[in-house]
N, C-alpha and C. Protein backbone atom coordinates (compact mmCIF):
# COMPACT_ATOMS: atom_id res chain seq x y z
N UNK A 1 -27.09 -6.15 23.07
CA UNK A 1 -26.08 -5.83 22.08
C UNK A 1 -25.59 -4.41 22.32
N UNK A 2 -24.34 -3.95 21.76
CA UNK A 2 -23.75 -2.69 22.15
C UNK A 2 -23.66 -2.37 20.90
N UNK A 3 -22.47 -1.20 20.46
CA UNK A 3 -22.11 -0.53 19.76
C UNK A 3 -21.16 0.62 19.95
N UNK A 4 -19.58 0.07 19.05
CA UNK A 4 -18.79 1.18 19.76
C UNK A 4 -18.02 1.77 18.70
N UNK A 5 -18.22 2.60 18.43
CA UNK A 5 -17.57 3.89 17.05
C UNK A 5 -16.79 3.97 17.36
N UNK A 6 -15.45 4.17 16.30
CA UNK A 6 -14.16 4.84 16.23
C UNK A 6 -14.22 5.12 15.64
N UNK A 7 -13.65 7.14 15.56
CA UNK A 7 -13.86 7.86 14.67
C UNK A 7 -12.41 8.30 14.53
N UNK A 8 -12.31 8.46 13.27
CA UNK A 8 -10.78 9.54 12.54
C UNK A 8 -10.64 10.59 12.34
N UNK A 9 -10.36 11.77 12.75
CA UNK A 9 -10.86 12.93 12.52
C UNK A 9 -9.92 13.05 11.17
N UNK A 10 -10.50 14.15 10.39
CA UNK A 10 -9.92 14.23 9.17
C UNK A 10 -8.50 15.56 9.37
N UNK A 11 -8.00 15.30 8.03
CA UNK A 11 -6.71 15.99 8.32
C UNK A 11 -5.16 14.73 7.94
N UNK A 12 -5.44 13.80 9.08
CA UNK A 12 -3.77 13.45 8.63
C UNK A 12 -3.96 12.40 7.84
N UNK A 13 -2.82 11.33 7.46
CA UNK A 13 -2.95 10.31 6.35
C UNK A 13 -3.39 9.91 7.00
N UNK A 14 -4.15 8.54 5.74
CA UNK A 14 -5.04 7.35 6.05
C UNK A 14 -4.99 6.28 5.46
N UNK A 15 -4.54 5.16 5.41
CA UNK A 15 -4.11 4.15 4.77
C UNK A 15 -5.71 3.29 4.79
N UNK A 16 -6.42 3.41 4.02
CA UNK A 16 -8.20 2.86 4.06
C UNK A 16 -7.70 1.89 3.71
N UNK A 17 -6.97 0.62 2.68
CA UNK A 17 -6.80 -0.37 2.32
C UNK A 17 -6.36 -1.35 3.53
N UNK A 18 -5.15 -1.02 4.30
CA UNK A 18 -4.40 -1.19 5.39
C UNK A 18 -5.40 -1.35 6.68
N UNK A 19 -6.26 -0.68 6.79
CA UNK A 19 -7.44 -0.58 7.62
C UNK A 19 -8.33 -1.46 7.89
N UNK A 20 -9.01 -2.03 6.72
CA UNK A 20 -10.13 -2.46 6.30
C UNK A 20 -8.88 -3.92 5.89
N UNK A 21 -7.74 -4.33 5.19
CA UNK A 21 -7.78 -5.66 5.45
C UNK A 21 -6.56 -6.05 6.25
N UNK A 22 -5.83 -5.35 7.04
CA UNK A 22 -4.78 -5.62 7.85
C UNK A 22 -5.18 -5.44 9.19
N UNK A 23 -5.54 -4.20 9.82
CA UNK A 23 -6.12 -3.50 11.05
C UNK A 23 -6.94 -4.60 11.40
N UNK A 24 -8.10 -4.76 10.54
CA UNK A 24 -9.34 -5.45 10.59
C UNK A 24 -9.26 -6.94 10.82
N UNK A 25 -8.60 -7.55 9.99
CA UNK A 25 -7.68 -8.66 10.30
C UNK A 25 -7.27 -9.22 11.87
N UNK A 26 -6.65 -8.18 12.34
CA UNK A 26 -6.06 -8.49 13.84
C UNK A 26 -7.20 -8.15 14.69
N UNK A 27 -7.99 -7.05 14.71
CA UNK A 27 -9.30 -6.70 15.38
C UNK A 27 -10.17 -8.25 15.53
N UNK A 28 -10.47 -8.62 14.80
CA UNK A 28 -10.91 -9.84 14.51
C UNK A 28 -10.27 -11.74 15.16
N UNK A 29 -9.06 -11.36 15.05
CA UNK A 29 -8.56 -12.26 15.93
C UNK A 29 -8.58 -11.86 17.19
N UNK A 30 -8.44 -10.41 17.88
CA UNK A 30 -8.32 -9.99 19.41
C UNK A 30 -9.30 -10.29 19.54
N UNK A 31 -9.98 -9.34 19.21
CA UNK A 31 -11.45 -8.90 19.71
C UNK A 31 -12.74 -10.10 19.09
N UNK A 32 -12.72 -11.22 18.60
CA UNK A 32 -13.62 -11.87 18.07
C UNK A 32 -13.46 -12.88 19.07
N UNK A 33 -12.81 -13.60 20.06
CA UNK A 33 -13.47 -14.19 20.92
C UNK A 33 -13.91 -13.80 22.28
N UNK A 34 -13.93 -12.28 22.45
CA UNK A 34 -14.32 -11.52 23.71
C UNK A 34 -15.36 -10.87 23.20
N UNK A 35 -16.04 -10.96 22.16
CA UNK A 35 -17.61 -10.68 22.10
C UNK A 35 -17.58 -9.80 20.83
N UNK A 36 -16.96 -9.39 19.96
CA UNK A 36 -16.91 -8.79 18.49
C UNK A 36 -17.87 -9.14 17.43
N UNK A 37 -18.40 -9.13 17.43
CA UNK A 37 -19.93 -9.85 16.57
C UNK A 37 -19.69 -9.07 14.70
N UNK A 38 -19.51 -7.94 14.93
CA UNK A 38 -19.21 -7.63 13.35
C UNK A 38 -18.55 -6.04 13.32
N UNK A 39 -18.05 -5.71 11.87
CA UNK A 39 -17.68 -4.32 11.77
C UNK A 39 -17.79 -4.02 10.75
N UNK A 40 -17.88 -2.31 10.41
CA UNK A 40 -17.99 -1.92 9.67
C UNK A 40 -17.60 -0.80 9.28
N UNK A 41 -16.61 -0.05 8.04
CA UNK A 41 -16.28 1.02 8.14
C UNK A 41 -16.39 1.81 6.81
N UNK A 42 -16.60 2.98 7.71
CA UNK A 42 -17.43 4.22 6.10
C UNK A 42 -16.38 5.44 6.41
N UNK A 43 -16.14 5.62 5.09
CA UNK A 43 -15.46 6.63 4.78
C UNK A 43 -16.07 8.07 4.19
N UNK A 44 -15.73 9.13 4.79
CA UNK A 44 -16.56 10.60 4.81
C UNK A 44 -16.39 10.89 3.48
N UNK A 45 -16.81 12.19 3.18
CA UNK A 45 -16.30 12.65 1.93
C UNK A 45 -15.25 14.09 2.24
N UNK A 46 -14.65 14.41 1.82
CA UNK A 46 -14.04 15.50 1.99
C UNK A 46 -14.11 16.51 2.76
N UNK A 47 -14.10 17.66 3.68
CA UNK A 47 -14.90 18.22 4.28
C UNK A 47 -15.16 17.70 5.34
N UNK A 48 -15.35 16.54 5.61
CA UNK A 48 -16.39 16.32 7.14
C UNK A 48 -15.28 16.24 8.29
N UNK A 49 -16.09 16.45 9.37
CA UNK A 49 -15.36 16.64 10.43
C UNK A 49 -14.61 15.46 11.07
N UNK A 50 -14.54 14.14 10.37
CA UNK A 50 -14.14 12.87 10.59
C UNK A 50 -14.18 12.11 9.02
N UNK A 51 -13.01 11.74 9.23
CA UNK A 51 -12.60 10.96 7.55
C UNK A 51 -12.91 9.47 7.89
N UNK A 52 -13.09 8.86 8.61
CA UNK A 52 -13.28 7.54 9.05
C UNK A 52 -13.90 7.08 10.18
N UNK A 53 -15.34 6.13 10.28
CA UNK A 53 -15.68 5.81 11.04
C UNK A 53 -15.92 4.44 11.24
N UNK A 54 -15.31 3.70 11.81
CA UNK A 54 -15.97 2.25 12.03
C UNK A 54 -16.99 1.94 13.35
N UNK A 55 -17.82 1.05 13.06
CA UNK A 55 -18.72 0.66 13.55
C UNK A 55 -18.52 -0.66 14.27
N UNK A 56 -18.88 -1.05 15.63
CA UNK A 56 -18.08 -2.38 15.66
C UNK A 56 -19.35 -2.35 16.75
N UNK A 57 -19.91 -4.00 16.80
CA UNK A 57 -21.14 -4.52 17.70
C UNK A 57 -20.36 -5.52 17.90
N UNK A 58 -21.00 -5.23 19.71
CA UNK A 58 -20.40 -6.35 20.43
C UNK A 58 -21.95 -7.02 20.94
N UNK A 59 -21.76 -8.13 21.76
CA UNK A 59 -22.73 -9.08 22.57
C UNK A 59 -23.09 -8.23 23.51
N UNK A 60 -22.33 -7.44 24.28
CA UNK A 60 -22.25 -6.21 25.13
C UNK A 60 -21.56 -5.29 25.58
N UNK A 61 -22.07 -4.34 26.62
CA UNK A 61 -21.45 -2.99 26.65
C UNK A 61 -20.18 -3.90 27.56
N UNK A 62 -20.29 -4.63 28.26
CA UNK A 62 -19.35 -5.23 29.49
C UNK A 62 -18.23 -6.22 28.40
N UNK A 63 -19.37 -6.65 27.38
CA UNK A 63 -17.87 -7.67 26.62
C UNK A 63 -17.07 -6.83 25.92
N UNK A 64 -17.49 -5.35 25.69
CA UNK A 64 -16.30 -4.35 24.75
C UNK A 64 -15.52 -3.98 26.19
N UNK A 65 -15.95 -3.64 27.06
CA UNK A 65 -15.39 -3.15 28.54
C UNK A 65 -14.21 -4.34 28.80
N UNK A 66 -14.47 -5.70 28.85
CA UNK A 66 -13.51 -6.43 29.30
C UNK A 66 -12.40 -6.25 28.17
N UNK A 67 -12.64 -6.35 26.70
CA UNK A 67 -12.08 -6.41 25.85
C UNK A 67 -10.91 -5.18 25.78
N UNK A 68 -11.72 -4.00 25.78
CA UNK A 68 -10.72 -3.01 26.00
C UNK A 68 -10.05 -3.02 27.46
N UNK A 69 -10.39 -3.24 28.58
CA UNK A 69 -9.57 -3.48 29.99
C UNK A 69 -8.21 -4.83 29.33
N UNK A 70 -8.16 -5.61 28.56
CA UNK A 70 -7.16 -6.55 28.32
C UNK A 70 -6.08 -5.80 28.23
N UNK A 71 -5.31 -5.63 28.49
CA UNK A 71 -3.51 -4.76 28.07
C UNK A 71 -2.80 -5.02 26.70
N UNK A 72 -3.16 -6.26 27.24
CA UNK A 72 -2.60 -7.18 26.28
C UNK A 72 -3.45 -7.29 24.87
N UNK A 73 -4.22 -7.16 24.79
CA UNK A 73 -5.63 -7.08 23.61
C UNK A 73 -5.18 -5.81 23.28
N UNK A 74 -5.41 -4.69 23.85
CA UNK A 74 -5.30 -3.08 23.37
C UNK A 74 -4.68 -3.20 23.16
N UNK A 75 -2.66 -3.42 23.83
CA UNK A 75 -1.96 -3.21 23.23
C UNK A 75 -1.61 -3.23 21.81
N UNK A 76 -2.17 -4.50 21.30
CA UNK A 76 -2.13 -5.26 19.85
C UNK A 76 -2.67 -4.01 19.11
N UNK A 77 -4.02 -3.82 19.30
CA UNK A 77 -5.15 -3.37 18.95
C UNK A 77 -4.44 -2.03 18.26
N UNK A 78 -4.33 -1.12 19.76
CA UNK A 78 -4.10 0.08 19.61
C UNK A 78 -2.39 0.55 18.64
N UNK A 79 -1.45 -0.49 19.10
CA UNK A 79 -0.05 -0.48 18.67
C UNK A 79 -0.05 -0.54 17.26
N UNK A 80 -1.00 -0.40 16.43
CA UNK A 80 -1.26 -1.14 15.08
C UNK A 80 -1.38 0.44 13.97
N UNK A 81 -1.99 1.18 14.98
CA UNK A 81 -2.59 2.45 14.89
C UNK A 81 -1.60 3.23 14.07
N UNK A 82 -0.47 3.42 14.01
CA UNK A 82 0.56 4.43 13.25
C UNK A 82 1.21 3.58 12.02
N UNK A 83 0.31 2.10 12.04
CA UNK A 83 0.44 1.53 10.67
C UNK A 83 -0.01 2.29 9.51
N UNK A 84 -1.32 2.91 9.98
CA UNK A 84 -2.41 3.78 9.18
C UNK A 84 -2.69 5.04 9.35
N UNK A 85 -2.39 5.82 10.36
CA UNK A 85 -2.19 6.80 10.43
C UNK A 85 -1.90 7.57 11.71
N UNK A 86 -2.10 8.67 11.63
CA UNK A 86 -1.41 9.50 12.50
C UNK A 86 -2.40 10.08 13.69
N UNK A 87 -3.67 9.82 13.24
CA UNK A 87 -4.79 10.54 13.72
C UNK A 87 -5.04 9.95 15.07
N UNK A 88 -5.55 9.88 15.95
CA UNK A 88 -6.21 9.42 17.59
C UNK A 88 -7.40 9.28 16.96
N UNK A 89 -7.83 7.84 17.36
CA UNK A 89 -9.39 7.15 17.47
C UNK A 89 -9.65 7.62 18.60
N UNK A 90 -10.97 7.96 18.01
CA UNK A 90 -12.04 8.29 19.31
C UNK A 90 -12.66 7.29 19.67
N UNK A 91 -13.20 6.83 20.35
CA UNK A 91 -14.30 6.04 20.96
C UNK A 91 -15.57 6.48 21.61
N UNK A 92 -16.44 5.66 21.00
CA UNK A 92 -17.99 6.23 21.26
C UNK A 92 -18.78 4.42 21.61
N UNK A 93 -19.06 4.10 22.85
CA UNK A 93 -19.64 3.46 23.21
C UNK A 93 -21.14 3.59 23.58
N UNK A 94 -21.90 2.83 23.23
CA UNK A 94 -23.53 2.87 23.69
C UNK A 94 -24.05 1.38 23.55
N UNK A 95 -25.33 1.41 24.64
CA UNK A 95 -26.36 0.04 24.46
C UNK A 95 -27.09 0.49 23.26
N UNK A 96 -27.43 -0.72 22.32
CA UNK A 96 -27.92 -0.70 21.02
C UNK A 96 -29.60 -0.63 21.47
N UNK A 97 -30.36 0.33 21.31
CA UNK A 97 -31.89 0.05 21.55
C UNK A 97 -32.67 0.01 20.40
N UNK A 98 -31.99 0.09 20.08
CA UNK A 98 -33.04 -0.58 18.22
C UNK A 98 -32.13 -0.70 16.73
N UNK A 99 -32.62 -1.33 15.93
CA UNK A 99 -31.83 -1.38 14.43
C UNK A 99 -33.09 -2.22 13.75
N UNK A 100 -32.54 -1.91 12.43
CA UNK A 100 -33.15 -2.52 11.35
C UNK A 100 -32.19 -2.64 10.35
N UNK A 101 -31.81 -4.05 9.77
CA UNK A 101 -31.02 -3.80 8.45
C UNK A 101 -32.06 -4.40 7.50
């Protein structure tokens, strides 16, 4: 299993509603039959150095790799981005070596 963060840095608007059921929405149709297993997103409090982070587990580091290599997938993905705001997602990829929920 993997794990790949996108972070918001804080500062510009943020449409959290738009995010969580529109964004999320299409994430879910792209990215849910190339290995998207679940997501999740937390919002900072004021102050922090990132206003938004989602959490997204894939099957693997290679099924987020193919997923993001699609053009056609990102494009969707990424083109969606100035629906909600203004900010650049970061990306933070890693192999998952442990959890507990």
């Amino acid at each position: 299993m993997a794990t790949v963060t996108i972070l918001y840095e804080s500062g510009p608007k943020f449409d959290v509603q738009y995010y969580i059921t529109k964004h999320f929405a299409l994430v879910e149709e792209k990215w849910g039959p190339l290995g998207l297993l679940s997501w999740e997103v937390v919002e900072f409090e004021e102050g922090s150095p990132y206003q938004i982070q989602a959490t997204t587990k894939w099957k693997s580091i290679e099924a987020f790799e193919a997923a993001a290599g699609n053009q056609e997938v990102m494009a969707a993905v990424i083109g969606d981005v100035p629906n909600y705001t203004t900010a650049k997602p970061t990306f933070l990829k890693g192999k998952t070596v442990g959890s507990k929920l």
